[in-house]
Each structure stands twice: as C-alpha cells, then as structure tokens.
Protein backbone atom coordinates (compact mmCIF):
# COMPACT_ATOMS: atom_id res chain seq x y z
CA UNK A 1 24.23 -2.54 97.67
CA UNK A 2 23.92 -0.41 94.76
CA UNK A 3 22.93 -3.11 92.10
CA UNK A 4 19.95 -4.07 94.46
CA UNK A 5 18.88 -0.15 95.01
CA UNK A 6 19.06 -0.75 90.64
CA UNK A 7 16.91 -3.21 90.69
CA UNK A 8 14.13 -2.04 92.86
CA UNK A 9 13.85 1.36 91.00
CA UNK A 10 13.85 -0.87 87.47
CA UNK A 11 10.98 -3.18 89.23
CA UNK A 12 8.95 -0.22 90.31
CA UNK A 13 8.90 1.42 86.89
CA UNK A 14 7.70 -1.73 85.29
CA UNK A 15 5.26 -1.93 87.44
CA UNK A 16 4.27 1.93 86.80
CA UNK A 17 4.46 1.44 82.99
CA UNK A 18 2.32 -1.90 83.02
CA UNK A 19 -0.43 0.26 85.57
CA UNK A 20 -0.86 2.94 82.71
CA UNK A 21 -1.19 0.68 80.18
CA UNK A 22 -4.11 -1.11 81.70
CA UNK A 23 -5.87 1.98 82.73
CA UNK A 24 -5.56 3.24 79.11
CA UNK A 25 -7.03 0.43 77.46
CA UNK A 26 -10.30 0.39 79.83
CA UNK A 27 -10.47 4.00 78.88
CA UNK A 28 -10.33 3.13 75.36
CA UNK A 29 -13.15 0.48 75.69
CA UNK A 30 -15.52 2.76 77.57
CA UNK A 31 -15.17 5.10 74.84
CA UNK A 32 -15.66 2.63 71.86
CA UNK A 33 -18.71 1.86 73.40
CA UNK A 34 -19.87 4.44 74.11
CA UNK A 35 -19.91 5.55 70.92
CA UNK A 36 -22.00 2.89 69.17
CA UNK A 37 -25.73 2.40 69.85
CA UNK A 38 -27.29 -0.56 68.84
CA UNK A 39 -30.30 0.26 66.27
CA UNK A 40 -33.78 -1.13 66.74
CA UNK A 41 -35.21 -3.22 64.01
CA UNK A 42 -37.06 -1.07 61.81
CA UNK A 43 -38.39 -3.31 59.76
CA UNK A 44 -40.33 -6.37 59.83
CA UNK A 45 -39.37 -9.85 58.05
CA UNK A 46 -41.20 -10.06 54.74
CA UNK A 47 -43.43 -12.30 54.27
CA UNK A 48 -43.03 -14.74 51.80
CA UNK A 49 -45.51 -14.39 48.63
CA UNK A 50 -46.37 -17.42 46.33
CA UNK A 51 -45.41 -14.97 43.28
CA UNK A 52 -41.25 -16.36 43.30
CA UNK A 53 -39.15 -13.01 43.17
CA UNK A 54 -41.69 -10.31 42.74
CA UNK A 55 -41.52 -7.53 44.96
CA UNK A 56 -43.62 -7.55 47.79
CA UNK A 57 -45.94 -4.87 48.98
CA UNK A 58 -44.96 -2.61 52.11
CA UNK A 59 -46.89 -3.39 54.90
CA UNK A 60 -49.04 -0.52 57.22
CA UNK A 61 -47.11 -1.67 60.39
CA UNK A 62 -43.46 -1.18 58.95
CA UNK A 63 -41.80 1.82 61.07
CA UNK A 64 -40.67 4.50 58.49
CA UNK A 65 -37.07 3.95 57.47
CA UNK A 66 -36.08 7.84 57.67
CA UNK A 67 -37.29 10.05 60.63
CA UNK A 68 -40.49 11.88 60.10
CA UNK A 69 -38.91 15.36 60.33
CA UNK A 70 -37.15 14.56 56.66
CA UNK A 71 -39.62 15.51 53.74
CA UNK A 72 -39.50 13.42 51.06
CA UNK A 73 -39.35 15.24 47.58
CA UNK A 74 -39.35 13.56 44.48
CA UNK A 75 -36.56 14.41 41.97
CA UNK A 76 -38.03 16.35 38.37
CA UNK A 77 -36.60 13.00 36.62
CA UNK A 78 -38.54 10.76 38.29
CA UNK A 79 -41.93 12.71 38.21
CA UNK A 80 -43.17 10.71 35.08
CA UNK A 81 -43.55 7.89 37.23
CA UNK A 82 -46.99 5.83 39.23
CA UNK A 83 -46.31 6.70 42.92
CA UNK A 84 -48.12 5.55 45.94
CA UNK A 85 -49.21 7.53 48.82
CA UNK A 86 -47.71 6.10 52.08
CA UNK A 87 -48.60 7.40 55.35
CA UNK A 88 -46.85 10.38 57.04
CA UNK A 89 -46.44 11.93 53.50
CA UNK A 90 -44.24 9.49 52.16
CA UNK A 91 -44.32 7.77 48.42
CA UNK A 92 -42.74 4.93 47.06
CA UNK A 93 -42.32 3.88 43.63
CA UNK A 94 -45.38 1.19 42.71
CA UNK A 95 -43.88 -2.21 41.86
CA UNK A 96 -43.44 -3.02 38.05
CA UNK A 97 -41.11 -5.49 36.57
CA UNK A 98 -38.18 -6.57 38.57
CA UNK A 99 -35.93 -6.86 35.86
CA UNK A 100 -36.92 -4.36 33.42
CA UNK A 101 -34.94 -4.31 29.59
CA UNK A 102 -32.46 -2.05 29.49
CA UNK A 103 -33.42 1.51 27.02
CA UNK A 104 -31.52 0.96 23.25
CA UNK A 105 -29.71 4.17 22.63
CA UNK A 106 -31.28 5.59 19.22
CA UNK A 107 -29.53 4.59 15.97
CA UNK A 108 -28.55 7.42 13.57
CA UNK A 109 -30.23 7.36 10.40
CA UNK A 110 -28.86 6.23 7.25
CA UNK A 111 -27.83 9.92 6.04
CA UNK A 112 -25.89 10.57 9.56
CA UNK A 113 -23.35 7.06 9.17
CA UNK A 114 -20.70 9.43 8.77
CA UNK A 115 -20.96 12.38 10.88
CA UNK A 116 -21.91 10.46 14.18
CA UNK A 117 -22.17 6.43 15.73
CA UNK A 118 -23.42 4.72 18.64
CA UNK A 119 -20.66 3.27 20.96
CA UNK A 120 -19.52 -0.67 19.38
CA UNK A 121 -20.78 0.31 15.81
CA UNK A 122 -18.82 0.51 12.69
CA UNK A 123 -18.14 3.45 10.32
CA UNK A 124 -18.57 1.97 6.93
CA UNK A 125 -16.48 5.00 5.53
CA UNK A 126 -13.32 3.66 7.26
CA UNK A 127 -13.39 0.53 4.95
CA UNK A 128 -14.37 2.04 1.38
CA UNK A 129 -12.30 1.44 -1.38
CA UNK A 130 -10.78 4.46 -2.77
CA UNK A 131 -13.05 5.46 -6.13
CA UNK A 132 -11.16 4.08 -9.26
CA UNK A 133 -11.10 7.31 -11.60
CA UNK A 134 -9.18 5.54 -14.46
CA UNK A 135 -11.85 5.32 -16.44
CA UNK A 136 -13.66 8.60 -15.94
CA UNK A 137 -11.11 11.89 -15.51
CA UNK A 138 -8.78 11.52 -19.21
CA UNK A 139 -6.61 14.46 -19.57
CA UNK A 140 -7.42 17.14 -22.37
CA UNK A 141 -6.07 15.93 -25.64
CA UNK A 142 -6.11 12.50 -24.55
CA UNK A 143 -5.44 9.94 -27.74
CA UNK A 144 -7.19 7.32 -25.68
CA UNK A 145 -6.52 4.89 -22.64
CA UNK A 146 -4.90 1.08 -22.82
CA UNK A 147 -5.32 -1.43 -19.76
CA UNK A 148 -3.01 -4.70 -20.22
CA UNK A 149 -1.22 -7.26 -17.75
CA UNK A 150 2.04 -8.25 -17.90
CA UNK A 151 3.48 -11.34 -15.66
CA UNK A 152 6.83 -13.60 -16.52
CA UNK A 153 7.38 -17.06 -15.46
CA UNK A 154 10.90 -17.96 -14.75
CA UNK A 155 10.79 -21.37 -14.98
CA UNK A 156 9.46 -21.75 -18.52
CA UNK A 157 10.70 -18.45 -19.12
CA UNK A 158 7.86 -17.07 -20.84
CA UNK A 159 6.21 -13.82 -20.95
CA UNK A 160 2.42 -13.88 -20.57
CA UNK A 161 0.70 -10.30 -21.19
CA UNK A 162 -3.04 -10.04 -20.70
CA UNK A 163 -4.69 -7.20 -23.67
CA UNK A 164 -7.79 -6.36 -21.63
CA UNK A 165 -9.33 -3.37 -23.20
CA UNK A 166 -9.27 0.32 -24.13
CA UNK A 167 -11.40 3.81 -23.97
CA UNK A 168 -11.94 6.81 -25.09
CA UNK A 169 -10.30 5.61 -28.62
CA UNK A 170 -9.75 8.98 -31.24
CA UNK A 171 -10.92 7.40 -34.31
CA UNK A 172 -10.42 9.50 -37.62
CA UNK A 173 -14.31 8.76 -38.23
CA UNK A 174 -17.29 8.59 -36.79
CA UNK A 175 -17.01 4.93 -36.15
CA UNK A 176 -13.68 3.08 -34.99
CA UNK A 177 -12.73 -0.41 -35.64
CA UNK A 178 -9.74 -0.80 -33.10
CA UNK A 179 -6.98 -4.15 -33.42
CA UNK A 180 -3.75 -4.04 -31.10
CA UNK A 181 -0.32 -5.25 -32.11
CA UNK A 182 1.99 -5.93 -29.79
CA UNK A 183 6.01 -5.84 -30.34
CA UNK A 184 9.03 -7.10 -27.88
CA UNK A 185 11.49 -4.13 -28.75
CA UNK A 186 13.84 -4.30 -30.34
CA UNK A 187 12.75 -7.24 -32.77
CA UNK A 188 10.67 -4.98 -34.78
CA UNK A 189 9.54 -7.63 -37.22
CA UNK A 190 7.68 -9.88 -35.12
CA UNK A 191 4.73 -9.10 -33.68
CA UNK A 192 1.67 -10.66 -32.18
CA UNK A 193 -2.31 -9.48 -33.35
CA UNK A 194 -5.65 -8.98 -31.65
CA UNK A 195 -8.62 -9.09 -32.65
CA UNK A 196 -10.62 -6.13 -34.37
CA UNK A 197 -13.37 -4.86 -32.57
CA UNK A 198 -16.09 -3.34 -34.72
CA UNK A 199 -17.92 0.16 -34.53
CA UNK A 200 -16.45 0.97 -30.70
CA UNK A 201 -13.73 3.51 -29.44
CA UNK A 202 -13.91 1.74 -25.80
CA UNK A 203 -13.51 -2.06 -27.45
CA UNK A 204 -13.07 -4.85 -24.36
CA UNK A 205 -10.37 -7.35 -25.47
CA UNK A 206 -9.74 -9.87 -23.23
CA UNK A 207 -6.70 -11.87 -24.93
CA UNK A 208 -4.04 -13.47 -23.62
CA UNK A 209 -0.46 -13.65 -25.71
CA UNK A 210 2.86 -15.34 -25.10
CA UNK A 211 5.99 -14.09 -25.82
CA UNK A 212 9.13 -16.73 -25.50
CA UNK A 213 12.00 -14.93 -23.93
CA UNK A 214 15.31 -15.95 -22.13
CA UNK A 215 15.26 -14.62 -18.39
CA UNK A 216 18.54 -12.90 -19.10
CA UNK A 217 17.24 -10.46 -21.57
CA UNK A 218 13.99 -10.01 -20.14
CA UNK A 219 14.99 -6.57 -18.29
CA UNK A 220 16.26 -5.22 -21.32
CA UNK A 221 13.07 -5.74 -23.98
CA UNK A 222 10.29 -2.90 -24.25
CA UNK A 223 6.65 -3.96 -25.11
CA UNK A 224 5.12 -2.05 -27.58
CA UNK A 225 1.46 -1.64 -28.22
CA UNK A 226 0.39 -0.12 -31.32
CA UNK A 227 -3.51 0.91 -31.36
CA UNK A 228 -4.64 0.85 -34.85
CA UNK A 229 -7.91 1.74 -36.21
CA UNK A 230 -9.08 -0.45 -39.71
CA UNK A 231 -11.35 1.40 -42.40
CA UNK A 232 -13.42 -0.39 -44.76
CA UNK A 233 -10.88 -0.60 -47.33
CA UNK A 234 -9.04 -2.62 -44.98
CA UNK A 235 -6.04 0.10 -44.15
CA UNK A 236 -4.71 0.66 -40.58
CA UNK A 237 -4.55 3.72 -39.42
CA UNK A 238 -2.16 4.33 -36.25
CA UNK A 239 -4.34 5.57 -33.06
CA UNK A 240 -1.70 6.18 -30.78
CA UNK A 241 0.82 3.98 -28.73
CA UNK A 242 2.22 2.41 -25.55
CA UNK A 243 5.80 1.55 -24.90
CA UNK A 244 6.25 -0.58 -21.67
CA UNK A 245 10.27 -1.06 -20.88
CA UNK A 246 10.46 -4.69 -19.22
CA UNK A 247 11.91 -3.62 -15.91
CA UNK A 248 12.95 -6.13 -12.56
CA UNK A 249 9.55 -4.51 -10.53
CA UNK A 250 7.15 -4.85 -13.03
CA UNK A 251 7.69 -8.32 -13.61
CA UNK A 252 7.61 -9.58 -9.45
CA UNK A 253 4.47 -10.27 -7.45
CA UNK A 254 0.84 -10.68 -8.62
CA UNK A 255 0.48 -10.93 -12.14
CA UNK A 256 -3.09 -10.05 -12.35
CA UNK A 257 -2.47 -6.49 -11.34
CA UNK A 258 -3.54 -4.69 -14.20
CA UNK A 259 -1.72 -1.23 -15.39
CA UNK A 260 -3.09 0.93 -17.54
CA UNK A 261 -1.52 3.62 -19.62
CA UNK A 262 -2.56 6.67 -21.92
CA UNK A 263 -1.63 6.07 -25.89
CA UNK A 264 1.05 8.39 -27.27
CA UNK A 265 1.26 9.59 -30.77
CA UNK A 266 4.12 8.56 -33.01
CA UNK A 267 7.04 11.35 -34.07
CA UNK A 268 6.70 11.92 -37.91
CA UNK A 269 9.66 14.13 -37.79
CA UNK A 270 12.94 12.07 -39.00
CA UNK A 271 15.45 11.47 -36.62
CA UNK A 272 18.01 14.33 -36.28
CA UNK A 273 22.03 12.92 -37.76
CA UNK A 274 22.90 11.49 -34.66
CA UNK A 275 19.58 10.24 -33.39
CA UNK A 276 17.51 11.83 -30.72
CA UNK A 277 17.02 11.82 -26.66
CA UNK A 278 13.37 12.37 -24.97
CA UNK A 279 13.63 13.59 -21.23
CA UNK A 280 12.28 15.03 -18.07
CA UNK A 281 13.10 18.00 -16.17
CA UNK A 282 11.68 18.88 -12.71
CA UNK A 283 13.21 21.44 -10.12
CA UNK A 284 11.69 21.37 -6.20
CA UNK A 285 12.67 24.91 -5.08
CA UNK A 286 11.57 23.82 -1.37
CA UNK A 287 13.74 20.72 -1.56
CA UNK A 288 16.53 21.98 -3.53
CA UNK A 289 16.11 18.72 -5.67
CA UNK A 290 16.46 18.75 -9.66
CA UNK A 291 14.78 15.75 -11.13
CA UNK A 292 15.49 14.17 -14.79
CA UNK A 293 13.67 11.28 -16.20
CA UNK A 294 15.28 9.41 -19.36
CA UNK A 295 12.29 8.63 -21.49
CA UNK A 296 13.74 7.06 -24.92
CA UNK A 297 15.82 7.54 -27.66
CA UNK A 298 15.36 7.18 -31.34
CA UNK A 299 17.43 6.87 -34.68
CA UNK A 300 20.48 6.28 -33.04
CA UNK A 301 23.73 5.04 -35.09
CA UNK A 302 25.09 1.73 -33.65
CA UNK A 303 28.59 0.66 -34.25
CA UNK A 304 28.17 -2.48 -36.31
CA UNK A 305 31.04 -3.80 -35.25
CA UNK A 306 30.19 -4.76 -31.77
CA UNK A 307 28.52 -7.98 -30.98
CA UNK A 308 26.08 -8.16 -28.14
CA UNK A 309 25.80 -4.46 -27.57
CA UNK A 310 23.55 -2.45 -25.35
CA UNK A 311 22.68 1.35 -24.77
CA UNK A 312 22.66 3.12 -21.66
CA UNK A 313 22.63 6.91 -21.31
CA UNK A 314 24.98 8.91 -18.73
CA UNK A 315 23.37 12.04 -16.78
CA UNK A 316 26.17 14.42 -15.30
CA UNK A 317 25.37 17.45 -13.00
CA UNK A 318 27.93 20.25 -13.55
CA UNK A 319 28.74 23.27 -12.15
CA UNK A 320 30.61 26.52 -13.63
CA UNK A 321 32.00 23.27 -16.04
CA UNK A 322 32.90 21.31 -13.33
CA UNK A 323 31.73 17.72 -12.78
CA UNK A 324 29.07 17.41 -9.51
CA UNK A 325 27.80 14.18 -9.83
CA UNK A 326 27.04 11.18 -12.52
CA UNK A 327 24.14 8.59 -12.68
CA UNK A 328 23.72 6.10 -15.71
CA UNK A 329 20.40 4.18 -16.62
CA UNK A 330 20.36 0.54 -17.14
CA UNK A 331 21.70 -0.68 -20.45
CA UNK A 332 19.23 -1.72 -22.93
CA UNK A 333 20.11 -4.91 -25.57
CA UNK A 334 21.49 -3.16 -28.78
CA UNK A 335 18.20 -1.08 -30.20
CA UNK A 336 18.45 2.15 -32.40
CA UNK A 337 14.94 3.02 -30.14
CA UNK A 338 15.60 2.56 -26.67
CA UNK A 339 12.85 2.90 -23.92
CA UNK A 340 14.22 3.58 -20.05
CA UNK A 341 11.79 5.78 -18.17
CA UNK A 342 14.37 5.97 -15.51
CA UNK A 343 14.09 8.96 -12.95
CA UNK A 344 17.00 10.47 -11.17
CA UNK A 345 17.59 13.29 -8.70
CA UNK A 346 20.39 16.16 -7.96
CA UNK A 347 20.75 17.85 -4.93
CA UNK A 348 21.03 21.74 -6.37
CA UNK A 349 20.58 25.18 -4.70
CA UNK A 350 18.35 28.16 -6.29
CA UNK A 351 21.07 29.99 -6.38
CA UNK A 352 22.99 27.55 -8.21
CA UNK A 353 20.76 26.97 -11.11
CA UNK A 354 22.18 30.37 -13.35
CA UNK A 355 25.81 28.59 -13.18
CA UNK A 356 24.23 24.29 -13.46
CA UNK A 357 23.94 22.39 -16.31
CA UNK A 358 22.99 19.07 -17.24
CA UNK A 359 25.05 17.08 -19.91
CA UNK A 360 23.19 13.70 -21.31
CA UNK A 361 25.33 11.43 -23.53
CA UNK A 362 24.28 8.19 -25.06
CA UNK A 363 26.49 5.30 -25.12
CA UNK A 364 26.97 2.13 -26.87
CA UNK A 365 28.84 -0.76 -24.96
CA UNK A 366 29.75 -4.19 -25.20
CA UNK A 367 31.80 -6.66 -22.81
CA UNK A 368 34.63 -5.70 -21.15
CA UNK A 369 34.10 -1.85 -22.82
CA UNK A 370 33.78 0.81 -20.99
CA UNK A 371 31.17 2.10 -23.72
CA UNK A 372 31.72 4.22 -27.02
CA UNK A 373 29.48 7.41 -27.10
CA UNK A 374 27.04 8.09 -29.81
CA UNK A 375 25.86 11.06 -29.05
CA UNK A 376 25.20 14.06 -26.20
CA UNK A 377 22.93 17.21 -25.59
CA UNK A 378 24.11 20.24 -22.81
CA UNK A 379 20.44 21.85 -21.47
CA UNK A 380 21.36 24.88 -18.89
CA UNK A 381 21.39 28.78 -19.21
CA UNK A 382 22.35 31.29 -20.98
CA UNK A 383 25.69 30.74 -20.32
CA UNK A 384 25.77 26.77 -21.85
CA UNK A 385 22.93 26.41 -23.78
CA UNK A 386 21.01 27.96 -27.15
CA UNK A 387 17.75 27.36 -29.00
CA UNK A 388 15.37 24.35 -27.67
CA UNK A 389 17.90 22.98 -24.56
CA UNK A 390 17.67 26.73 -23.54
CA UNK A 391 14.28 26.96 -23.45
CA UNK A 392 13.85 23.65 -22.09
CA UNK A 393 16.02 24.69 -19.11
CA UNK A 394 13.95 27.75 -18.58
CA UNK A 395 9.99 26.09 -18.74
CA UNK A 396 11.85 23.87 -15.83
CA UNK A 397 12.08 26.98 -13.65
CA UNK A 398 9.73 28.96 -14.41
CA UNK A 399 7.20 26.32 -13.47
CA UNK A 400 8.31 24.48 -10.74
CA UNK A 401 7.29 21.07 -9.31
CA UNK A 402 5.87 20.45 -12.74
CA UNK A 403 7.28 18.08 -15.47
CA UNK A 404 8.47 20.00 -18.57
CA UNK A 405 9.30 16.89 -21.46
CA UNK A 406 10.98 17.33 -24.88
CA UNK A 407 12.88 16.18 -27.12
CA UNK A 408 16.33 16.64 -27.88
CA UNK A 409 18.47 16.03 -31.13
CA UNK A 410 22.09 14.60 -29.87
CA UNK A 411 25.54 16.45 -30.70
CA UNK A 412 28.72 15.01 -32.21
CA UNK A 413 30.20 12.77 -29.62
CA UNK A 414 33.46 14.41 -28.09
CA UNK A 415 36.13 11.93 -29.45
CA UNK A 416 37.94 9.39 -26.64
C-alpha cells in the first residue's frame, strides 16, 4: 500500500514539473516576439544603369533612411567637399570615383634622411661604412705611415707580402725619393728591394715579394721594413721603420686585409753591456688591472754554445719581494734583436702599487733547457727601483689608462 501511495505522489509531480515547463516556454515566445518588429522597406531596388559599377543617383521617391527629427550636420573634415541638397534638409556626398587612389604620405627631403622616415623606407645611415681616417688624422711627430699585406701559404710554404704604399713621408729635403727594403729577422743580410719612387713623400708601391720560409719557423721571424729616402748622389738615408713579428693571427684568414703601421725611428744609442728591453706599462685604477706589453729587445749576448736557440722574456708580479704571478712571451728563433709585442695583464690593487714591482728577465733556451738568463730589469717604487725604472713606474701612475713606453738597459743575470 505504501509503494503505490509513492508512486502516485512521484506521478503527480512529474506531471506538475512538465505543466511549468510548458507554460514557461510560451511565456518566453510571447516575449521574444514581442520584442522584435519587423521594419518596412525603406528603400527601393536600384535600378540598374548601363554605366557597370558606378554609383547610381538617389532617387526623389526613396523614404529617408534616418527619421526627420535627426539633423544632419556635416563634420569640419568633410566640409571641403561637393554636397548635394536632398530634400528635408538632408545632403549627400555627390558621386566621384568609386575607387579613388589612395593619398602618398609626403617623403622627407633629402636633408631630413636622418632625423625622420616614412613607414617601409630605409635609413641609409644604418648601412654606412665607418669613415677610414688612416690616411687623414697622423699623430704629431709622425715619421710617416706604411700600408703592406702579409699572407702565408702552407702548402708551398711561402710568405707572400704585398708593399702597397706610404704617406706623409719626412724627407730631409724638400723633395723625397722613397725605396723600401724589407728583412725576415733575424737573417739580417738578406733582404728584398722596391722600387724608388721619385719626387713624392706619399709614393704608391704596389709590389708583391716572396719570402721562402719553413712553416715551423714562421711564428718566430719579424718583418722588417726599412723606409729609405735616396739623394742625388745616390746615398740612402733611413726615414723611419716598421717591425712586424710573424705571429699565428696575423698569418690566418683573408690575405688581402691590408694593415698599416706608423714608421719608427732607429736607436743611435749603443746597446747598454747586457743588451736592452723596450716595454709597456699601463695601470686601470677602475679595474685594478696593470698591463705590460713586451715590445723588443736589442744587443743582447747569446751563448754561442747553444744550437737552435730562441729568446723569450719572463714577466713576474711581486709583492713586498714575494712572487704573485709569472707570464712568459713566446720564444723567438735565436736573434740578438727580438720583436714580441706581446701584452699581458696583473690583477693589482691601488693600494698595492707602493709595495708591487715588476721584474723582466730575458732568457736564452734551447731543447730540453729550461732557459739560461741573459739579462733582467726591476721597475717599481721607491722602495725597488732608482733612476729611469723609477720614473718609468711613476709616469705609469700618474697618468693612468695611458701607455707610458721606454726603454730599459738589462742587469747582470742572477747566477743559477
């Protein structure tokens, strides 16, 4: 009895449930459409006109598209423009061309490129070539400039060096007659010649010379160029120079990059006893970083004995006399001149540089030996140095970030 009194009470809220549901959705309808109104046709069907696409003119009976309570009120922008009169104060735009061009923005003229460009143009400025100044800034006291090539091919193993030309040539005269020889340090006696070049200081050369040399000493040669000027009694004066070590980067990639160096003059003072050392000093207060470059040597006293010898020069950092750090340069095949231009760097505090020194010994080695020293120069303070490496140490810091070079006559070596 009490499952069927279940059932009738489920059966007569179905039948509640399904009731509300339909009265809701004819509620819904009424008031959907009740809410719409269908809109009369305001406009008539163009006509079709024999002129393809053209616009068509409105016609009189056309109903107004927008009530006639709604002024009409063209916008300042538009004023410019032909407007016809339409009844019930209305205006419309007279037809012109369906399609008209598009209006060109205005191009900047040619003194504006590079302050301001249209959208999709380029900026020429972006793509020029950095100005080459080699040619035109010389610093003061400049003996003159020398551009040259240098390329090696391994195969053949020959070195090819392009002389291409030079300016701004001192001559002792009024006129200059320029020639180049060229040298492969350390064979002093050979040499290869240009051409003289009469009554210029800026003579264009354009020769090509070969110099036969095994790929194993290569790294370890030095071109020389010697700039000389001829008088008319046939006597060669020295201009200036150009010494070029031989090293691993200069010899990789393109060989028509062309380098150009300015010409040094030639030391007439005689080498000190134990030859002489040319170097660097820099000091980066901001960085804390003490640079030293290893120009060359000269005169230097080679140990006879020795077969197959090279030079190389140490570079120690010390502190209150004791060692910091140690670099060496690369060893150069047995010459009393060596040429290195090698740059190296020391970490070193400001407050560190009253109590620093830097000791520079020059070394002769062969196989298998450690090396034998032939000479050394000390350049600190006060409290390790005297006379030129004193006041070498000093220009170093009391211009900073700035190169200070000299040269340096070399010590007795301390004995093994």
């Amino acid at each position: 009895m009490a499952e069927q009194v279940a059932l009738v009470i489920g059966g007569v809220s179905g039948g509640l449930l399904l009731l509300l549901l339909l009265v809701s959705c004819c509620l819904w309808k009424r008031l959907c459409v009740s809410s719409y109104e269908e809109l009369p046709s305001t406009l008539a069907p163009a006509p079709r006109s024999g002129q393809g696409d053209k616009l068509c003119q409105p016609s009189r009976r056309t109903r107004p598209s927008r009530p006639p309570r709604v002024p009409f009120v063209v916008p300042p922008s538009l004023r410019g423009r032909d407007w016809m009169p339409l009844h019930r104060g209305e205006w419309v735009q007279a037809p012109g061309d369906p399609c008209p061009a598009p209006a060109l923005l205005p191009h900047p003229s040619g003194g504006n490129l590079g302050n301001a460009f249209a959208g999709g143009t380029i900026n020429p400025e972006l793509y020029r070539l950095p100005e080459d100044k080699s040619e035109t800034e010389f610093p003061e006291g400049c003996l003159g400039r020398l551009w040259f090539s240098v390329e090696y091919q391994q195969e053949a193993e020959r070195l090819l060096v392009g002389l291409i030309k030079a300016r701004r040539l001192q001559a002792p005269s009024e006129t200059c007659s320029p020639l180049v020889k060229l040298h492969l340090l350390p064979d002093e006696r050979r040499f290869l010649q240009s051409k003289t070049k009469r009554k210029t200081s800026s003579p264009q050369f354009d020769e090509h010379f070969i110099f036969q040399v095994s790929s194993k000493s290569v790294t370890q040669r030095v071109l020389k160029f010697s700039v000389y000027h001829v008088d008319r009694q046939k006597k060669h004066r020295l201009l200036g120079q150009v010494l070029f070590p031989l090293k691993s980067e200069t010899l990789v990639g393109d060989g028509g990059r062309v380098i150009w160096r300015d010409l040094e003059a030639e030391s007439l003072e005689p080498p000190s006893e134990f030859g002489d050392l040319q170097f660097s000093l820099s000091y980066n207060n901001y960085l804390s970083r003490l640079t030293v470059v290893v120009l060359r040597a000269r005169g230097l006293r080679l140990q006879e004995d020795r077969s197959i010898a090279s030079v190389f020069v140490k570079v120690s950092l010390m502190n209150h006399n004791k060692f910091v750090k140690c670099k060496k340069t690369s060893a150069v095949l047995g010459s009393a001149n060596p040429v290195y231009n090698e740059t190296f760097s020391f970490k070193a505090e400001p407050t560190e540089l009253d109590t620093a020194s830097l000791s520079l010994m020059v070394l002769q080695s062969s196989e298998g030996d450690k090396g034998h020293p032939l000479g050394r120069v000390v350049v600190g303070p006060y409290m390790y140095a005297r006379g030129r490496e004193l006041e070498h140490w000093n220009e170093m810091v009391s211009k900073p970030k700035e190169l200070a070079k000299s040269w340096h006559a070399l010590c007795r070596p301390a004995e093994p």
